[in-house]
PDB file of N, CA and C in Angstrom:
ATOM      1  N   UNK A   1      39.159 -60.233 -66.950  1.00  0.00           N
ATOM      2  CA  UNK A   1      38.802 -59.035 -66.205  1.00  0.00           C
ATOM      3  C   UNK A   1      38.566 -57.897 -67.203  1.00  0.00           C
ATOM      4  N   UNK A   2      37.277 -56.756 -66.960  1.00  0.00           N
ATOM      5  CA  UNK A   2      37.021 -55.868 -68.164  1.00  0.00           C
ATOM      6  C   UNK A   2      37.330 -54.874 -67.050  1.00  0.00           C
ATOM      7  N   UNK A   3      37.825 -53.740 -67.668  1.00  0.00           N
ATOM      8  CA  UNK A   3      38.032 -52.365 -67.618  1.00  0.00           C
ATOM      9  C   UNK A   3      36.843 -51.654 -66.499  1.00  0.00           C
ATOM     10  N   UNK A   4      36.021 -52.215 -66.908  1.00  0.00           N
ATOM     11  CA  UNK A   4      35.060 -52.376 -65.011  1.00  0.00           C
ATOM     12  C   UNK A   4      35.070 -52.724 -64.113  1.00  0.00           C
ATOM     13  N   UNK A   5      35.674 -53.986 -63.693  1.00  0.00           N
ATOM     14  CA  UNK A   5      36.065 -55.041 -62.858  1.00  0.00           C
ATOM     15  C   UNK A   5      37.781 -54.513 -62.440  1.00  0.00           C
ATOM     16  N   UNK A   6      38.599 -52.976 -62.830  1.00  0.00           N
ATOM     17  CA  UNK A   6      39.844 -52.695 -62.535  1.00  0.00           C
ATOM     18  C   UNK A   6      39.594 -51.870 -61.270  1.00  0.00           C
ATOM     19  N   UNK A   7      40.341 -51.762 -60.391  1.00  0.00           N
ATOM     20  CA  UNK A   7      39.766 -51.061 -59.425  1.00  0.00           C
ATOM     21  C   UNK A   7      40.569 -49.351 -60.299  1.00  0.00           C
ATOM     22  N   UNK A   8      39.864 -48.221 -59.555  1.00  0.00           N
ATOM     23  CA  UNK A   8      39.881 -47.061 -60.875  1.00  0.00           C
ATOM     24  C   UNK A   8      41.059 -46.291 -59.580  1.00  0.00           C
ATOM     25  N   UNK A   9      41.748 -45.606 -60.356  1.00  0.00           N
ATOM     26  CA  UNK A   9      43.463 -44.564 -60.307  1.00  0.00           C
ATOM     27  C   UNK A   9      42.949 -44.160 -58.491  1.00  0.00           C
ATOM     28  N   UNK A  10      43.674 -44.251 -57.176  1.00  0.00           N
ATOM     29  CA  UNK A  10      43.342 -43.748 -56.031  1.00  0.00           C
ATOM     30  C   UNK A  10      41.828 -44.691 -55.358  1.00  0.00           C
ATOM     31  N   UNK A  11      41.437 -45.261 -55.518  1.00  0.00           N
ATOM     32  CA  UNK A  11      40.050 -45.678 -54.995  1.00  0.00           C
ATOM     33  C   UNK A  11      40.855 -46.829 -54.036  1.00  0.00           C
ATOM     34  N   UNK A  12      41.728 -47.813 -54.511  1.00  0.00           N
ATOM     35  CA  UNK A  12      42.396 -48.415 -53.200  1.00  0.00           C
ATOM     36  C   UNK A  12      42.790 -47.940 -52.045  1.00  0.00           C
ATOM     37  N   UNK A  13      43.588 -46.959 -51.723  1.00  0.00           N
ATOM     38  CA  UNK A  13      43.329 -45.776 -51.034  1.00  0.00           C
ATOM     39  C   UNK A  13      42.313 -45.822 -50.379  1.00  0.00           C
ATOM     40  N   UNK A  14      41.131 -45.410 -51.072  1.00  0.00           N
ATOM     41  CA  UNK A  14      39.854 -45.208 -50.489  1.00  0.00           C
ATOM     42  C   UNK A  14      39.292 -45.745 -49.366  1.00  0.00           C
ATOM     43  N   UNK A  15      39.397 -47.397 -50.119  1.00  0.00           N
ATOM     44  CA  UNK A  15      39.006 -48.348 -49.055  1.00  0.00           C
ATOM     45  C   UNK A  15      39.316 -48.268 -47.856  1.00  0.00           C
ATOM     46  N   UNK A  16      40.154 -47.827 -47.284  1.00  0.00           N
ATOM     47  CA  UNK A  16      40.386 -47.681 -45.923  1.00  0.00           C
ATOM     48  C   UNK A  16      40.091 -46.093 -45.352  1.00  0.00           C
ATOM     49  N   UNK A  17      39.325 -45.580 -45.676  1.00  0.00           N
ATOM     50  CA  UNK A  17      38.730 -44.307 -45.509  1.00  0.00           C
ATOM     51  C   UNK A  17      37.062 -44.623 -45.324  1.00  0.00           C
ATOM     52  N   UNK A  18      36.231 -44.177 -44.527  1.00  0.00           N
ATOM     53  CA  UNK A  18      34.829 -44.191 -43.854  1.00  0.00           C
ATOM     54  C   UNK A  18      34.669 -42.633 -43.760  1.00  0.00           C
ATOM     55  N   UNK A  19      33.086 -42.217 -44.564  1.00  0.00           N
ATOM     56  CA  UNK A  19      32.550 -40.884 -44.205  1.00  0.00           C
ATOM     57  C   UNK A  19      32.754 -40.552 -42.375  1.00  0.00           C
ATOM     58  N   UNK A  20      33.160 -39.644 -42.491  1.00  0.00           N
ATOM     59  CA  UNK A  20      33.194 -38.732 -41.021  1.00  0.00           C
ATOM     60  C   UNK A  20      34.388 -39.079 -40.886  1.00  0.00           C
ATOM     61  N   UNK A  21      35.880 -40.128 -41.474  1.00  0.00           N
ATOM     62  CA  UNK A  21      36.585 -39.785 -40.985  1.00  0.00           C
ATOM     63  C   UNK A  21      37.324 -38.697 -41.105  1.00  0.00           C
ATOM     64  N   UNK A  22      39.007 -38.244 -40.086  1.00  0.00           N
ATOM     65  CA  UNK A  22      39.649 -36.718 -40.326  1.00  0.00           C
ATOM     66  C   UNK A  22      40.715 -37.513 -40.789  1.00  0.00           C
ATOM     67  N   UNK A  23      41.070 -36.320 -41.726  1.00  0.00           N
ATOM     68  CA  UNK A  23      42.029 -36.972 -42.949  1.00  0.00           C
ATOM     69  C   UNK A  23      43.101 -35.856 -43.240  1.00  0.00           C
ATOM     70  N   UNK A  24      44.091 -35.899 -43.533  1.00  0.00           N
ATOM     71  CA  UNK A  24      45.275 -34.850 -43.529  1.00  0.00           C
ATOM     72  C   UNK A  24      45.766 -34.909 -45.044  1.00  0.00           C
ATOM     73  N   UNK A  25      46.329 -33.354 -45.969  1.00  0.00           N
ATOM     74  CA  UNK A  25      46.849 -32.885 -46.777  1.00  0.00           C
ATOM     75  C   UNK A  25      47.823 -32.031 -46.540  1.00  0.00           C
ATOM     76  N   UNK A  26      48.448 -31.010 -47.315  1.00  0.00           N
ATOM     77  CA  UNK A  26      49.372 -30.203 -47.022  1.00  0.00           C
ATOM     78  C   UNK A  26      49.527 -29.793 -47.586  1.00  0.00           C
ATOM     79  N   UNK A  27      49.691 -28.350 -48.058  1.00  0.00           N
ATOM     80  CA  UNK A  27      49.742 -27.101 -48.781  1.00  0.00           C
ATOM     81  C   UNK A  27      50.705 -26.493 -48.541  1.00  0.00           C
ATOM     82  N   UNK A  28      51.535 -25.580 -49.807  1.00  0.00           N
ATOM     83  CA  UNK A  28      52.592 -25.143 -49.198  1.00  0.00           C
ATOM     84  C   UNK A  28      52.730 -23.492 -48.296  1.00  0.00           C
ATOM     85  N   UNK A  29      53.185 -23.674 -47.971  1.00  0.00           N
ATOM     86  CA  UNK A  29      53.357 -21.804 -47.084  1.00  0.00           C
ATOM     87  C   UNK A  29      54.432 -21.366 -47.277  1.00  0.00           C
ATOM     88  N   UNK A  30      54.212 -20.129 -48.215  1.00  0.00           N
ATOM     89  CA  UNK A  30      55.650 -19.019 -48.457  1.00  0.00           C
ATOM     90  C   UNK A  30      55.689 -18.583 -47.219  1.00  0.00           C
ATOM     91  N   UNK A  31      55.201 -18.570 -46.091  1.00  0.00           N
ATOM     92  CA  UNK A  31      55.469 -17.957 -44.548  1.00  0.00           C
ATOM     93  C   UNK A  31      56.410 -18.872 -44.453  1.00  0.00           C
ATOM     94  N   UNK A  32      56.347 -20.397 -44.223  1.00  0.00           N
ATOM     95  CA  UNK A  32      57.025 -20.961 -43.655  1.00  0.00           C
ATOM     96  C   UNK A  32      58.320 -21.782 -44.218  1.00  0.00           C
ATOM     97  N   UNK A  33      57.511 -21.471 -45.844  1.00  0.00           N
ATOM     98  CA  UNK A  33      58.759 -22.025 -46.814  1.00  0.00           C
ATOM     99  C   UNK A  33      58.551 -23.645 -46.708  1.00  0.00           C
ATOM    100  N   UNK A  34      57.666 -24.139 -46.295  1.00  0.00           N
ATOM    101  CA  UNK A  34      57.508 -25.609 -46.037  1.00  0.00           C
ATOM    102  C   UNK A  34      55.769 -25.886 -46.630  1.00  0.00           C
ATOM    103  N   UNK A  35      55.864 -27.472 -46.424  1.00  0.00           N
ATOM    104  CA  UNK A  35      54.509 -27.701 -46.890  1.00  0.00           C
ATOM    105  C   UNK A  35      53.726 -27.676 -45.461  1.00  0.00           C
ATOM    106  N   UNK A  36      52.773 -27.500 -45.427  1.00  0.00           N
ATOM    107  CA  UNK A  36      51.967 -27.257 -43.953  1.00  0.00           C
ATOM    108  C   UNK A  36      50.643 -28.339 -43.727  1.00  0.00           C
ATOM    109  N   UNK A  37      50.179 -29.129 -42.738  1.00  0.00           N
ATOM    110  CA  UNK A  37      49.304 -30.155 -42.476  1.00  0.00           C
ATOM    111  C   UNK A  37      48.277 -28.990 -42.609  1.00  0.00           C
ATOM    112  N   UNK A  38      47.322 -29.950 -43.367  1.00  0.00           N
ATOM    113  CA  UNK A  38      46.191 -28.924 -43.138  1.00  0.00           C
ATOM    114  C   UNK A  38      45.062 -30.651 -43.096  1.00  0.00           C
ATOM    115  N   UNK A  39      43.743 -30.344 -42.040  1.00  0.00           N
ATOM    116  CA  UNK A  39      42.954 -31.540 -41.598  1.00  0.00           C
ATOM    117  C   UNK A  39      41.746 -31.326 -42.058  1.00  0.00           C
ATOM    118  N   UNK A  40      40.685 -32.269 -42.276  1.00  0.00           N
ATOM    119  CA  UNK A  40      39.157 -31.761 -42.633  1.00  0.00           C
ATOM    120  C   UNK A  40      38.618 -33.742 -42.392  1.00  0.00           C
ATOM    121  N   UNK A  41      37.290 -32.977 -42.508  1.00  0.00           N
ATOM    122  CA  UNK A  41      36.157 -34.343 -42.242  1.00  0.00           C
ATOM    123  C   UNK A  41      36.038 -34.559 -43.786  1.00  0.00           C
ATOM    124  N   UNK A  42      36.136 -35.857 -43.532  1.00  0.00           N
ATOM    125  CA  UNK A  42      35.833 -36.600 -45.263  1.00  0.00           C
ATOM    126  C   UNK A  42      34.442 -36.672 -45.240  1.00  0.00           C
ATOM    127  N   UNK A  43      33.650 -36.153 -46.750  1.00  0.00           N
ATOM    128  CA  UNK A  43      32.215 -36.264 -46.937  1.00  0.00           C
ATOM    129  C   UNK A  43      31.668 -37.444 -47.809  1.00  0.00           C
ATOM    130  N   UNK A  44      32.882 -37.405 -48.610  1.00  0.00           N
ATOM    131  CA  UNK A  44      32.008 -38.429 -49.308  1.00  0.00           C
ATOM    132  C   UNK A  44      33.837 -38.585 -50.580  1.00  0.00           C
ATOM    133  N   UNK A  45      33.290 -39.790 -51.228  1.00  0.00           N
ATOM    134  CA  UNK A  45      34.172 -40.641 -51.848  1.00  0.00           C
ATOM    135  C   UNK A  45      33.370 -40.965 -53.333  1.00  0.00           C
ATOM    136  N   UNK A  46      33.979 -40.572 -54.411  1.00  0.00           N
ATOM    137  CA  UNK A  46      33.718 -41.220 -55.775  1.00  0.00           C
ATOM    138  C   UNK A  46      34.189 -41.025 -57.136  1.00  0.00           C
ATOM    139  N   UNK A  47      34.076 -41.704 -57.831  1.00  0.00           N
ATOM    140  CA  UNK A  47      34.848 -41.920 -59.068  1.00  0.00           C
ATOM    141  C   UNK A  47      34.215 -41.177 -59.949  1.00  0.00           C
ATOM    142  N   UNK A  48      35.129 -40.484 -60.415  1.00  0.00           N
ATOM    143  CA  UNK A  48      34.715 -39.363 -61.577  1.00  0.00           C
ATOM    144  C   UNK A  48      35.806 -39.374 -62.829  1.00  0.00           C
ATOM    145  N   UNK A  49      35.448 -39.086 -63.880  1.00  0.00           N
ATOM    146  CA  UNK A  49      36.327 -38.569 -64.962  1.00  0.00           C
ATOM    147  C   UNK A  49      36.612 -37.659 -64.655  1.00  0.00           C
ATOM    148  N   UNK A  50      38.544 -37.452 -65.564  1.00  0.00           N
ATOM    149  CA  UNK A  50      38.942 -36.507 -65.062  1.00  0.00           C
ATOM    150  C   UNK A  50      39.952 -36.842 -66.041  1.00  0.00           C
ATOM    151  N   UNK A  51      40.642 -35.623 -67.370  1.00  0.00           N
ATOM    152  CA  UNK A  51      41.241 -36.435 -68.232  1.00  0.00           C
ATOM    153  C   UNK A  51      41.134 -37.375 -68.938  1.00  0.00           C
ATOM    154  N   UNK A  52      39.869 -38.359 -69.085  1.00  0.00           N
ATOM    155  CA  UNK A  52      39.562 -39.241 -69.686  1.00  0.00           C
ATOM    156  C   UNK A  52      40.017 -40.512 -69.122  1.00  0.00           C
ATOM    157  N   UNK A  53      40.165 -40.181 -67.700  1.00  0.00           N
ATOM    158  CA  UNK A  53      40.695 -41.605 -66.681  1.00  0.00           C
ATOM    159  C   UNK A  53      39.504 -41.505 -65.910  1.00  0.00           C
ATOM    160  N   UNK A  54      39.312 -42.697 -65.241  1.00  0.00           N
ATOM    161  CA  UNK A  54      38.119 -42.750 -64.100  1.00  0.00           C
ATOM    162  C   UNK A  54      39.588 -42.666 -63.030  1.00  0.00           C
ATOM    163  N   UNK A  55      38.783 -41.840 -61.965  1.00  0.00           N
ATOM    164  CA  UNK A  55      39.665 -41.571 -60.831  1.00  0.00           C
ATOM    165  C   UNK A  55      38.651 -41.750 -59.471  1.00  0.00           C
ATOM    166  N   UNK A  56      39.688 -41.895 -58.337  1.00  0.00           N
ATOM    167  CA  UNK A  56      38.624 -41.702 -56.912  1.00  0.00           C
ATOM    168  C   UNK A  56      38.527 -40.031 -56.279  1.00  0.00           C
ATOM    169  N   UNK A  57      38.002 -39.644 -56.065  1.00  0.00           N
ATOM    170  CA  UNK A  57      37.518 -38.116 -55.801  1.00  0.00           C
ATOM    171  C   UNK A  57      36.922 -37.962 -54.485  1.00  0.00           C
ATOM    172  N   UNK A  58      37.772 -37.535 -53.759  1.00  0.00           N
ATOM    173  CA  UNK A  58      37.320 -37.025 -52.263  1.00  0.00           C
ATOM    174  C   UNK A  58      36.946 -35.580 -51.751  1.00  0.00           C
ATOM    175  N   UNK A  59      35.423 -35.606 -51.014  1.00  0.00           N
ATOM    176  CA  UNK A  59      35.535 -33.938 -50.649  1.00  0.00           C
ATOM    177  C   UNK A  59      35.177 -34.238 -49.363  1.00  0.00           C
ATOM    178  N   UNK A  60      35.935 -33.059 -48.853  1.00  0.00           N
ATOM    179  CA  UNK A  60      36.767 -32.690 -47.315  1.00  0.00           C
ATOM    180  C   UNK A  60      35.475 -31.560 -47.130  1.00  0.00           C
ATOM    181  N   UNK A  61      35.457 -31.748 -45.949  1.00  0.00           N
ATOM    182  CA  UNK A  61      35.097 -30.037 -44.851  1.00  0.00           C
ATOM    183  C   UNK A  61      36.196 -29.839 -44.031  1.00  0.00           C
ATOM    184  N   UNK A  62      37.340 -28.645 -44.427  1.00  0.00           N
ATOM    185  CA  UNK A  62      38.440 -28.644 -43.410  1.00  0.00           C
ATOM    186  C   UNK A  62      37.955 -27.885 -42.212  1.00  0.00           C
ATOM    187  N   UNK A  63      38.738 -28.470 -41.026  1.00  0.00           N
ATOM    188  CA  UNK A  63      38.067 -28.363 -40.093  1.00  0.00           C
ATOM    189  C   UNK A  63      38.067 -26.605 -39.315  1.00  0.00           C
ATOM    190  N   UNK A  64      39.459 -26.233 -40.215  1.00  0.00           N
ATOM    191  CA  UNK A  64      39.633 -24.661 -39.921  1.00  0.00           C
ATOM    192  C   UNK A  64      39.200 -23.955 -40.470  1.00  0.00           C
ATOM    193  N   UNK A  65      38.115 -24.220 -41.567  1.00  0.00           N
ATOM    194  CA  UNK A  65      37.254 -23.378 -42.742  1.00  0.00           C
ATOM    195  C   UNK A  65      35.934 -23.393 -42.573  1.00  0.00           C
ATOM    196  N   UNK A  66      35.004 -22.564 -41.762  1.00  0.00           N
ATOM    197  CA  UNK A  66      33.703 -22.377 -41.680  1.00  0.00           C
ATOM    198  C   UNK A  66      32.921 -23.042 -42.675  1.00  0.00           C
ATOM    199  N   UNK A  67      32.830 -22.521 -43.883  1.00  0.00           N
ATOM    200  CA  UNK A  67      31.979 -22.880 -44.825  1.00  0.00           C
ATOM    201  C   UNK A  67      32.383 -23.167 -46.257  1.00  0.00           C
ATOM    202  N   UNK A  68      33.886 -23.890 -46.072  1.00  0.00           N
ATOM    203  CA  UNK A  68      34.536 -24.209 -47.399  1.00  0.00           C
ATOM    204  C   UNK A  68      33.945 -25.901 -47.629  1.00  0.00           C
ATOM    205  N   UNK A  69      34.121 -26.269 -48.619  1.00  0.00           N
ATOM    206  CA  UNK A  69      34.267 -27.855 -49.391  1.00  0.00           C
ATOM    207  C   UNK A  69      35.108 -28.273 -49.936  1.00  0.00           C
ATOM    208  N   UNK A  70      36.151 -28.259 -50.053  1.00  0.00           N
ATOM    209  CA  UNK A  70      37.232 -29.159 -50.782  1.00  0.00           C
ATOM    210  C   UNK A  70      37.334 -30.229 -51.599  1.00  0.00           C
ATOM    211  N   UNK A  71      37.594 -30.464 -53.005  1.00  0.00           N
ATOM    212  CA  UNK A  71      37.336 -31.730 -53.617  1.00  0.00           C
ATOM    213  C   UNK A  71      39.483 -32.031 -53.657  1.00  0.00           C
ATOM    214  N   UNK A  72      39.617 -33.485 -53.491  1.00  0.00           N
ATOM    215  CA  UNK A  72      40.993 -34.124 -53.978  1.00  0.00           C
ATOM    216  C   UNK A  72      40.689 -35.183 -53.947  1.00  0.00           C
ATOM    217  N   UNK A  73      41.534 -35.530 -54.943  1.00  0.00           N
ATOM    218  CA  UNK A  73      42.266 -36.849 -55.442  1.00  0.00           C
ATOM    219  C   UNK A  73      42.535 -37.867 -54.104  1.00  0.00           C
ATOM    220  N   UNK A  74      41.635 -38.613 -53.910  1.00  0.00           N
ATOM    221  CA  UNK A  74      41.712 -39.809 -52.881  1.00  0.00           C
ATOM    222  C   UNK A  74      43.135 -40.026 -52.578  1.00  0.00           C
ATOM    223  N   UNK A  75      44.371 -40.615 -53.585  1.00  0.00           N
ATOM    224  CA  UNK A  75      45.622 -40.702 -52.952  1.00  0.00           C
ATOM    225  C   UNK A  75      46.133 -39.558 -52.364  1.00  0.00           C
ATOM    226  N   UNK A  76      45.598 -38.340 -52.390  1.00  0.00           N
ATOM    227  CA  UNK A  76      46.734 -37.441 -51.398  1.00  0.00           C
ATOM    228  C   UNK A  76      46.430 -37.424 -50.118  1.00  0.00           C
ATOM    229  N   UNK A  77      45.226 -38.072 -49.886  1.00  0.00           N
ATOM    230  CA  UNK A  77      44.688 -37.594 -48.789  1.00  0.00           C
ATOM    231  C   UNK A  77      45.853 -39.023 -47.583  1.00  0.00           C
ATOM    232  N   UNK A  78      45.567 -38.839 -46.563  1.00  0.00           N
ATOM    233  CA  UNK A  78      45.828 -39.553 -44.916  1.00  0.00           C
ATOM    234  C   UNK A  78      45.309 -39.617 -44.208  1.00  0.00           C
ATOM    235  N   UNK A  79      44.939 -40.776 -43.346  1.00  0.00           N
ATOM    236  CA  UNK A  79      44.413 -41.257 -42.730  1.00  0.00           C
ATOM    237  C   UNK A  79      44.675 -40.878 -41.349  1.00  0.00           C
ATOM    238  N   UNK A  80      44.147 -39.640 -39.828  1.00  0.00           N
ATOM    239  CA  UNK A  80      44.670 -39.492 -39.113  1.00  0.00           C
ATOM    240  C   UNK A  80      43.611 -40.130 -38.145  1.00  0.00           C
ATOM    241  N   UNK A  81      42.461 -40.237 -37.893  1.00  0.00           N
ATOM    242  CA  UNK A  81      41.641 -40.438 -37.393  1.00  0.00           C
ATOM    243  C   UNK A  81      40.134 -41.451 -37.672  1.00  0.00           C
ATOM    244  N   UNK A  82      40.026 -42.392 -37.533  1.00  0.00           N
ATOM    245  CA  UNK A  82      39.073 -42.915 -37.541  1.00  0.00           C
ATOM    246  C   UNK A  82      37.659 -42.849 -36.747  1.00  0.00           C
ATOM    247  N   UNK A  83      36.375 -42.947 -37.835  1.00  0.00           N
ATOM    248  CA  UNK A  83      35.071 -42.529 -37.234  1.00  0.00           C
ATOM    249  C   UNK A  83      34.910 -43.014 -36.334  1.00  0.00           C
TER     250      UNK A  83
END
């Protein structure tokens, strides 16, 4: 097996993620002193350098943000909803 053929840091993860699905993170809130769910539509999925690792790279449209984009790291994300 070559270093191509490894599946790359978060992309397993991935696999069970489909564009359009809603996917959950969490951020923290000094209001609430806790970490807080925050949701968005997954756009798209891919492997990028980052540190000199190939990684999986997810960007979100959260669903409470008009006209934001969000990029994360495929493992943080969750699976709440399927397309």
């Amino acid at each position: 097996m070559t270093i191509s053929d490894k599946k790359k840091f978060g992309e397993l993860t991935g696999e069970n993620f489909e564009i359009g699905d809603i996917v959950e993170w969490t951020t923290w809130s000094e209001q609430y002193n806790d970490w807080v769910p925050q949701y968005g539509v997954l756009l798209s999925i891919e492997n990028q350098i980052k540190a000199n690792r190939i990684i999986s790279v997810s960007k979100v449209k959260p669903i409470n943000e008009q006209h934001a984009e969000l990029e994360f790291f495929t493992l943080t994300l969750k699976l709440v909803n399927k397309l």
